[in-house]
N, C-alpha and C. Protein backbone atom coordinates (compact mmCIF):
# COMPACT_ATOMS: atom_id res chain seq x y z
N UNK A 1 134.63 132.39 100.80
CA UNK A 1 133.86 132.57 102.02
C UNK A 1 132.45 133.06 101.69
N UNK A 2 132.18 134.31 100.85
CA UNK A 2 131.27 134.54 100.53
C UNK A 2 130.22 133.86 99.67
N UNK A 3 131.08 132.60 98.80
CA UNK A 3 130.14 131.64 98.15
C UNK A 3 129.46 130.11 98.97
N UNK A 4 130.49 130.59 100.70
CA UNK A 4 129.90 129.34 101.26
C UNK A 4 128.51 129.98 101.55
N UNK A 5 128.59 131.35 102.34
CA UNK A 5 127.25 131.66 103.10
C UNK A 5 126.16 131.99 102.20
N UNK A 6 126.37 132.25 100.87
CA UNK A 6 125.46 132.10 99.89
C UNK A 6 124.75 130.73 99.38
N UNK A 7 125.78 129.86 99.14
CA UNK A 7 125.24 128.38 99.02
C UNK A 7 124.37 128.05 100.45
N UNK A 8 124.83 128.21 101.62
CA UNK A 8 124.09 127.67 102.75
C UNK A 8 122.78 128.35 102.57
N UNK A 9 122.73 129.92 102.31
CA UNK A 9 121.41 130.39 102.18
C UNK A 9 120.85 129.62 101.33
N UNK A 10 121.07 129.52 100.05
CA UNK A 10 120.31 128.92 98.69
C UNK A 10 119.70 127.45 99.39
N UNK A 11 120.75 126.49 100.00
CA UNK A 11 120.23 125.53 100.71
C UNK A 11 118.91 125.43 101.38
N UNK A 12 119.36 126.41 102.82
CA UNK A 12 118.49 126.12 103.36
C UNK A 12 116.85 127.02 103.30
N UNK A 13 116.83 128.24 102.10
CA UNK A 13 115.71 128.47 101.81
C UNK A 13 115.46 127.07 101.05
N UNK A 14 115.62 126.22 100.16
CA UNK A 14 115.25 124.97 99.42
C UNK A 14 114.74 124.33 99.89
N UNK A 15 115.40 123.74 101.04
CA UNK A 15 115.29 123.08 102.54
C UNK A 15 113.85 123.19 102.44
N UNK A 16 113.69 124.30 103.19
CA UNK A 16 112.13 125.05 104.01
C UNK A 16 111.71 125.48 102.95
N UNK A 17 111.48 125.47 101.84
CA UNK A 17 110.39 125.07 100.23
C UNK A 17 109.72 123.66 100.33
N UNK A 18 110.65 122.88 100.34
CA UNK A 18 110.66 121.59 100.44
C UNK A 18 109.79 120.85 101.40
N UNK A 19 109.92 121.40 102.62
CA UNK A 19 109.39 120.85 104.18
C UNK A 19 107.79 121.51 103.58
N UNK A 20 107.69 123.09 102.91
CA UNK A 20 106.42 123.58 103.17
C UNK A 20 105.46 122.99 101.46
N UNK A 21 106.12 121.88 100.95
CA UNK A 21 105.57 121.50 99.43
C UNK A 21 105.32 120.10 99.87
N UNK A 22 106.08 119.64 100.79
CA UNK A 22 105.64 118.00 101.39
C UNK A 22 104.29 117.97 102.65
N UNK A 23 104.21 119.58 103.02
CA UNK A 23 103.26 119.45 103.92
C UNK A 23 101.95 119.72 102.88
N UNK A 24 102.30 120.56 102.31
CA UNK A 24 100.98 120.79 101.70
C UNK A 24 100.11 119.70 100.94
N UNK A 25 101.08 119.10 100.33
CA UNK A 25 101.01 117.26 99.35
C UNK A 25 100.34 116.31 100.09
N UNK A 26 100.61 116.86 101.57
CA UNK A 26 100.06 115.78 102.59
C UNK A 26 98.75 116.18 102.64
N UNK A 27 98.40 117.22 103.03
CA UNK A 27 96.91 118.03 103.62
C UNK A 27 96.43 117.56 102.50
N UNK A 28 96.65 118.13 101.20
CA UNK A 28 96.20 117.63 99.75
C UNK A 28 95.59 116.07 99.66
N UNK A 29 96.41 115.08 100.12
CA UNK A 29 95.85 113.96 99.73
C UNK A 29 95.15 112.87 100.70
N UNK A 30 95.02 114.15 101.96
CA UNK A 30 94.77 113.38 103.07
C UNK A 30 92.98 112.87 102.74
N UNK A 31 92.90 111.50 103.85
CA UNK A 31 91.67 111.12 103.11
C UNK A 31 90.01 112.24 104.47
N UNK A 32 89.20 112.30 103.49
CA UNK A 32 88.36 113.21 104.08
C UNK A 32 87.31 112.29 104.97
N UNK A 33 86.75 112.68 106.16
CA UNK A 33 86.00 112.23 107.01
C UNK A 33 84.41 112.28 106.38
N UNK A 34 83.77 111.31 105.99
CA UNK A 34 82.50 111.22 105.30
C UNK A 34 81.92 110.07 106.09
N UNK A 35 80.69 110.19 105.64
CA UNK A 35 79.37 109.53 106.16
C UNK A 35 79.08 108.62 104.54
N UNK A 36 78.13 107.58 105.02
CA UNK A 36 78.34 106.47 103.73
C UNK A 36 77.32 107.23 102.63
N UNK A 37 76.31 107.65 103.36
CA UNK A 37 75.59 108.32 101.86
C UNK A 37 76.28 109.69 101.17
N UNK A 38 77.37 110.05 101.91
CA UNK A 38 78.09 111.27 101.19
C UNK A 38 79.07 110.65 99.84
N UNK A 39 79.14 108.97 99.90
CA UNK A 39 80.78 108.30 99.19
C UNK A 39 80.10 109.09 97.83
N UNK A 40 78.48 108.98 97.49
CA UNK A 40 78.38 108.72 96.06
C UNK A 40 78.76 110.50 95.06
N UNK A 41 78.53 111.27 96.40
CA UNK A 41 79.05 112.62 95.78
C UNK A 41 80.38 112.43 96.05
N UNK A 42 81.44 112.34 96.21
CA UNK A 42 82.57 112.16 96.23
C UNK A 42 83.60 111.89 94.68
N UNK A 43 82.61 110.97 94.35
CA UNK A 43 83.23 110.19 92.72
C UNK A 43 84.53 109.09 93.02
N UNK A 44 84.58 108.24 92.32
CA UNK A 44 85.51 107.44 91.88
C UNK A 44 87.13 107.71 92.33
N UNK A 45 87.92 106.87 93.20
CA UNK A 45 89.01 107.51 93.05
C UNK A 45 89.18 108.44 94.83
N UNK A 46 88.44 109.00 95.09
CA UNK A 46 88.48 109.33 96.68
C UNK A 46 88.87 108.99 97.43
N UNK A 47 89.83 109.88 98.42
CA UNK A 47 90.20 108.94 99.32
C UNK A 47 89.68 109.65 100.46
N UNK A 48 89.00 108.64 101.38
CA UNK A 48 88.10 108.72 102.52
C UNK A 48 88.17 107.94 103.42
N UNK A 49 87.60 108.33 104.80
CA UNK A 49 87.58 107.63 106.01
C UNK A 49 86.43 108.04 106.35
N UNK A 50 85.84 106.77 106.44
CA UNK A 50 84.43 106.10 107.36
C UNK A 50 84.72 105.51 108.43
N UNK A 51 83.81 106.07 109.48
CA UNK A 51 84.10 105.46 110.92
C UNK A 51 82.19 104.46 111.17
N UNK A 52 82.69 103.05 110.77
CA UNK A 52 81.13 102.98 111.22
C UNK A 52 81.12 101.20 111.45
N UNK A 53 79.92 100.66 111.39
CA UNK A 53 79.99 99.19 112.27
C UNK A 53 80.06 98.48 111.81
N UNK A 54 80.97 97.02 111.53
CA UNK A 54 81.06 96.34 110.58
C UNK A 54 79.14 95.49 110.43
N UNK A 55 78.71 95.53 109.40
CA UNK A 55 77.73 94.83 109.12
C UNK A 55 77.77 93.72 109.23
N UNK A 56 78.43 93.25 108.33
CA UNK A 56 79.10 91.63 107.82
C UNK A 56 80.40 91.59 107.48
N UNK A 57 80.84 90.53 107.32
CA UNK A 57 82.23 90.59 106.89
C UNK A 57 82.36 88.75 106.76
N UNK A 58 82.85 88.52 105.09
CA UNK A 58 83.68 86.85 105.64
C UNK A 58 85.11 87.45 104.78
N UNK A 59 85.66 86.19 105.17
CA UNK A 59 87.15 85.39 104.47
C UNK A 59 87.00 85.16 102.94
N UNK A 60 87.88 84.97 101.86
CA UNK A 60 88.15 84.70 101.10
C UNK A 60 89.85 84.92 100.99
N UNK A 61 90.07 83.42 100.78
CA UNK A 61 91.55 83.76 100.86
C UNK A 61 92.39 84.64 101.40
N UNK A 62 93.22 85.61 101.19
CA UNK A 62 93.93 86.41 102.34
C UNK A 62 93.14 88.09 101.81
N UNK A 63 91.87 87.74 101.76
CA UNK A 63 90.99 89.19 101.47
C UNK A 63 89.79 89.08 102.51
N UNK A 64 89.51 90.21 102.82
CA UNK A 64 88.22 89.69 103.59
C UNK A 64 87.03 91.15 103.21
N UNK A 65 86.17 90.87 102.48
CA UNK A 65 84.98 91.38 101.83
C UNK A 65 84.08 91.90 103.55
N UNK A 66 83.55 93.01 103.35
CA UNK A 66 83.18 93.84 104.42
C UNK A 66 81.98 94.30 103.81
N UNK A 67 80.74 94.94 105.01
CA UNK A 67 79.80 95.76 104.53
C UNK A 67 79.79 96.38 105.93
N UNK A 68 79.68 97.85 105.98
CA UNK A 68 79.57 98.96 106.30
C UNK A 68 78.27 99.31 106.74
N UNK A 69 77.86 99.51 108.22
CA UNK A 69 76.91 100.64 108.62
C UNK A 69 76.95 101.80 108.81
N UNK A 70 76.74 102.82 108.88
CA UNK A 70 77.20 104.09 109.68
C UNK A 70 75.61 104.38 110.16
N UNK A 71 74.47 104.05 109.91
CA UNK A 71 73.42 105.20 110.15
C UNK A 71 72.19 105.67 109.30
N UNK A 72 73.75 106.09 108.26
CA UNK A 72 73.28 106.94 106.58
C UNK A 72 72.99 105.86 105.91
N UNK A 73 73.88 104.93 106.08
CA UNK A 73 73.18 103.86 104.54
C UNK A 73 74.35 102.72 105.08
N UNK A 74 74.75 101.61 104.12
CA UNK A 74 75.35 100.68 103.95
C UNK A 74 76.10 100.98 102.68
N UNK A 75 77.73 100.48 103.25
CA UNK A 75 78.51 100.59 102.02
C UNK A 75 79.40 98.91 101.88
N UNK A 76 79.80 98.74 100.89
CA UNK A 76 80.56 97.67 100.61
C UNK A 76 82.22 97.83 101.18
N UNK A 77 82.74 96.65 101.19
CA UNK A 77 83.90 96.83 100.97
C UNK A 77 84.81 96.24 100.88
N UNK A 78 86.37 96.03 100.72
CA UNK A 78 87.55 94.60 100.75
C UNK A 78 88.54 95.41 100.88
N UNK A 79 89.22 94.62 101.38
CA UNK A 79 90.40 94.85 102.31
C UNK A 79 91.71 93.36 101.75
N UNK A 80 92.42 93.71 100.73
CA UNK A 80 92.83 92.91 100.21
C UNK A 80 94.16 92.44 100.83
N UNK A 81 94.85 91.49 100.98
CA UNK A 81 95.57 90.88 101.83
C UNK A 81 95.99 91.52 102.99
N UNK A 82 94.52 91.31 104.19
CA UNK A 82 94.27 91.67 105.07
C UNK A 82 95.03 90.84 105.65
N UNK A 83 95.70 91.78 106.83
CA UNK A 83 96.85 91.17 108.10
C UNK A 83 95.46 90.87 109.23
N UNK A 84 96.32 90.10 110.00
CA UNK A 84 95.81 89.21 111.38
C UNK A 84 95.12 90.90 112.52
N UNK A 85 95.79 91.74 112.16
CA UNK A 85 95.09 92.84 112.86
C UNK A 85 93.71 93.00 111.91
N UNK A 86 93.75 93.61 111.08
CA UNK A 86 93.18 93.78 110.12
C UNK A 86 91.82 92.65 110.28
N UNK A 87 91.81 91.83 109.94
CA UNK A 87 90.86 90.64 110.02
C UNK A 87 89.89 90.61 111.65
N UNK A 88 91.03 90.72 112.76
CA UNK A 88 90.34 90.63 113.99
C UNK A 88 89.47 91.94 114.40
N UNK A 89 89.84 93.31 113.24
CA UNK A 89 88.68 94.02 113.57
C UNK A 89 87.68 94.04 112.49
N UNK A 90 87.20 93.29 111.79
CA UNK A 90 86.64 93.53 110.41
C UNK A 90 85.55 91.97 110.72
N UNK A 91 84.88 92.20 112.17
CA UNK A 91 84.01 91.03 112.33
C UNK A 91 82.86 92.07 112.70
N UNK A 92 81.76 91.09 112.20
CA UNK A 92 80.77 91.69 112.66
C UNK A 92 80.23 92.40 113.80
N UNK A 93 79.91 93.60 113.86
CA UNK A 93 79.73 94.28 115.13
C UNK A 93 80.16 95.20 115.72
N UNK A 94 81.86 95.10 115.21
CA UNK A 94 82.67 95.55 115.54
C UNK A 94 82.70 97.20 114.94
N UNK A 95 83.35 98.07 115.56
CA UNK A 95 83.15 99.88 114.92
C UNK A 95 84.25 99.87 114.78
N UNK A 96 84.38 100.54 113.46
CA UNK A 96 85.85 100.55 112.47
C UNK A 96 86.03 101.76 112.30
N UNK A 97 86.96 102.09 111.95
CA UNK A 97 87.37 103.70 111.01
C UNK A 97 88.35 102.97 109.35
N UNK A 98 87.46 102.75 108.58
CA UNK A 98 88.56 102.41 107.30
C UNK A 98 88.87 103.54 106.70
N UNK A 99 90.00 103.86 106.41
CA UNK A 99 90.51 104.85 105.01
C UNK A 99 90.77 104.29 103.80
N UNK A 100 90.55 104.66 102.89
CA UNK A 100 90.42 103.91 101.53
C UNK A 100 90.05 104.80 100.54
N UNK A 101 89.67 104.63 99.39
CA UNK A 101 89.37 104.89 98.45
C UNK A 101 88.16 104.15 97.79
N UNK A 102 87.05 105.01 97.17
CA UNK A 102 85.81 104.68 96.64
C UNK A 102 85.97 104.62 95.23
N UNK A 103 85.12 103.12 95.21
CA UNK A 103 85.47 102.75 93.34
C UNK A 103 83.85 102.56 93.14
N UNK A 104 83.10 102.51 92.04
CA UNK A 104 81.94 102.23 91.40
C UNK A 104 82.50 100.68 90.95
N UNK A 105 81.59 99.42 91.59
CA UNK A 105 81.68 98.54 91.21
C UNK A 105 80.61 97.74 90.89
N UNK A 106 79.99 97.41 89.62
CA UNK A 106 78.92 96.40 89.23
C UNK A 106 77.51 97.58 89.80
N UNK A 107 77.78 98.58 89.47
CA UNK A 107 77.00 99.94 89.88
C UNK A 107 76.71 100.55 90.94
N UNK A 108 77.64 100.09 91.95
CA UNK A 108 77.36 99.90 93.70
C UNK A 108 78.80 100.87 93.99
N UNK A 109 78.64 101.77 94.78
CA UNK A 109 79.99 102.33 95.22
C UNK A 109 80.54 101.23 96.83
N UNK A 110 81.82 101.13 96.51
CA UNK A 110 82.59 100.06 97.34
C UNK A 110 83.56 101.07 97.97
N UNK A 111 84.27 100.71 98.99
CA UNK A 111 85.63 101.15 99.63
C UNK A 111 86.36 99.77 99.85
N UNK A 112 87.88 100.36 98.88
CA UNK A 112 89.33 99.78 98.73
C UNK A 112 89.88 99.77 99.75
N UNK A 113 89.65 99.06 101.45
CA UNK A 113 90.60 99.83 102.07
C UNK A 113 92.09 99.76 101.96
N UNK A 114 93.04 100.76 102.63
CA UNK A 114 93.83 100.59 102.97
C UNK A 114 94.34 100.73 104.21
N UNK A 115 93.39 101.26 105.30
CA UNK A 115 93.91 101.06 106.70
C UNK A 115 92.76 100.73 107.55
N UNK A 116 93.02 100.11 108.14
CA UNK A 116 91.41 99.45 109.05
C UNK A 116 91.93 99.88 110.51
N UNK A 117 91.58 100.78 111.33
CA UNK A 117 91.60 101.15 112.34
C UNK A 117 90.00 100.81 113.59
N UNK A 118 90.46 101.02 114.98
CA UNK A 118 89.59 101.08 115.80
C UNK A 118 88.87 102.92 116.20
């Protein structure tokens, strides 16, 4: 009897370790709210969300290559086997929020996205 209510303790402090090491992992890798001339202090590898107007944007196969206004500057970007949502907001004109990650490419900082929101 006494080794059940001990195991249940041991449990469920683990438990609630667990819940408070998956929240923190989250806050940790969540992507940060930036402006396009902030990507280049950031570095390589960042994960960020820009909310700003699509510049341009075409097709290439199931990718569709993007450029970024916000204001601050112009940023690049691709969105690699972009879904039918994805594509219908990534037209010109249109105000996006991408999260992604910033890579140095051909000496130009770009965003990888991975979620294309309104």
């Amino acid at each position: 009897m006494l080794r059940e209510v001990a195991l249940k303790r041991i449990s469920l402090s683990l438990s609630i370790a667990g819940i408070a090491l998956l929240f923190f992992l989250g806050t940790l890798f969540e992507a940060k709210e930036i402006t396009i001339a902030e990507a280049s202090d950031l570095g390589e590898g960042a994960k960020v969300a820009i909310s700003a107007k699509v510049y341009s944007a075409f097709s290439k196969g199931s990718n569709v290559m993007f450029e970024l206004d916000d204001g601050t500057g112009k940023l690049q970007g691709i969105a690699f086997n972009a879904g039918e949502a994805e594509r219908k907001l990534l037209r010109k004109n249109n105000f996006v929020k991408v999260i992604g990650r910033l890579q140095l490419y051909k000496n130009n900082w770009e965003i990888i996205a991975e979620k294309v929101g309104e």
